[in-house]
C-alpha atoms as a PDB file:
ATOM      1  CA  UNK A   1      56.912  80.182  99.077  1.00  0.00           C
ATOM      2  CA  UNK A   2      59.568  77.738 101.057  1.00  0.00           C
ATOM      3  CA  UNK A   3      62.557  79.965  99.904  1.00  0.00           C
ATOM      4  CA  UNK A   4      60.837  83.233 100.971  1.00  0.00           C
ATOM      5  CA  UNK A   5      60.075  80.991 104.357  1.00  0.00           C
ATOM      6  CA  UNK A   6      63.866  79.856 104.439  1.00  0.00           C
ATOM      7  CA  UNK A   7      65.041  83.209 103.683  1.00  0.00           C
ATOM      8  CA  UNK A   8      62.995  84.866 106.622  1.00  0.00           C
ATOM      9  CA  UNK A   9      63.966  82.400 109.170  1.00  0.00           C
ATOM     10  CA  UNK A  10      67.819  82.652 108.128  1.00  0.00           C
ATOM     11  CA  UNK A  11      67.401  86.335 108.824  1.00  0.00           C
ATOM     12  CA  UNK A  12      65.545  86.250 111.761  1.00  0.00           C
ATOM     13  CA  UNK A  13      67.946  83.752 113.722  1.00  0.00           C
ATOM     14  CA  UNK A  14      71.040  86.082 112.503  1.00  0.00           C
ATOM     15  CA  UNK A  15      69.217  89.125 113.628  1.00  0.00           C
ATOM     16  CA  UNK A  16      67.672  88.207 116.934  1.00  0.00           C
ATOM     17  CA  UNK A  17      69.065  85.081 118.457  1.00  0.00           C
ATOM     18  CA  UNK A  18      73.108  84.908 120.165  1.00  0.00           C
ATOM     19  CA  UNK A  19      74.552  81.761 117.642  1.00  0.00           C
ATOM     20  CA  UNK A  20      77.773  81.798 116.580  1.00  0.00           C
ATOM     21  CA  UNK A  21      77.088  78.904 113.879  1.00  0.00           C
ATOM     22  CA  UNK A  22      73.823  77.369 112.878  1.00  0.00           C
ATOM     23  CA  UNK A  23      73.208  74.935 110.575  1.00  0.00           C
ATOM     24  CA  UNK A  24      70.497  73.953 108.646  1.00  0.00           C
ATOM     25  CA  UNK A  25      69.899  70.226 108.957  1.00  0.00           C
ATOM     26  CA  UNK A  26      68.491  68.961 105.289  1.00  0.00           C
ATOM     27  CA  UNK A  27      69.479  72.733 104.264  1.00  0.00           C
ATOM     28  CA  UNK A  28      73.468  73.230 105.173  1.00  0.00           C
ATOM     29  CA  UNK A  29      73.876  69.557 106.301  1.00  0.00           C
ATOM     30  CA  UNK A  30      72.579  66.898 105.687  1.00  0.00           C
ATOM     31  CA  UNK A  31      70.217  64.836 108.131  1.00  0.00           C
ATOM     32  CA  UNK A  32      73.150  62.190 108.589  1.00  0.00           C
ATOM     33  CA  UNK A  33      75.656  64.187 109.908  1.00  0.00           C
ATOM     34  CA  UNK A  34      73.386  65.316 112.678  1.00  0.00           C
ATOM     35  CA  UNK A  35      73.989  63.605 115.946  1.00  0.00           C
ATOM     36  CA  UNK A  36      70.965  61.434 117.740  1.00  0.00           C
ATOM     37  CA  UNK A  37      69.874  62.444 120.968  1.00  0.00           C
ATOM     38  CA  UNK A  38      71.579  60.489 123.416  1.00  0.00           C
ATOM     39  CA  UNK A  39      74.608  59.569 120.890  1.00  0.00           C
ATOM     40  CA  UNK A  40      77.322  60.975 121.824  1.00  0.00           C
ATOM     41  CA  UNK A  41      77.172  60.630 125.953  1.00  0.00           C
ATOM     42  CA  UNK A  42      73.738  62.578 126.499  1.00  0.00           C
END
């Protein structure tokens, strides 16, 4: 059931919402490479 879940979101954020790139923390990235709030001059 999570890949049909993954699967529907992907589509639905390419369909409906204005992104040029999105990633997938734990999915395209990995958790690490995603800055912390308040990191990088928040």
């Amino acid at each position: 059931m999570a890949d049909e879940i993954e699967t529907g979101c992907r589509e639905w954020v390419a369909t409906e919402w204005p992104f040029e790139r999105v990633a997938y923390p734990g999915r395209d990235v990995s958790w690490q490479a995603v800055p912390t709030v308040g990191t990088e001059g928040d």
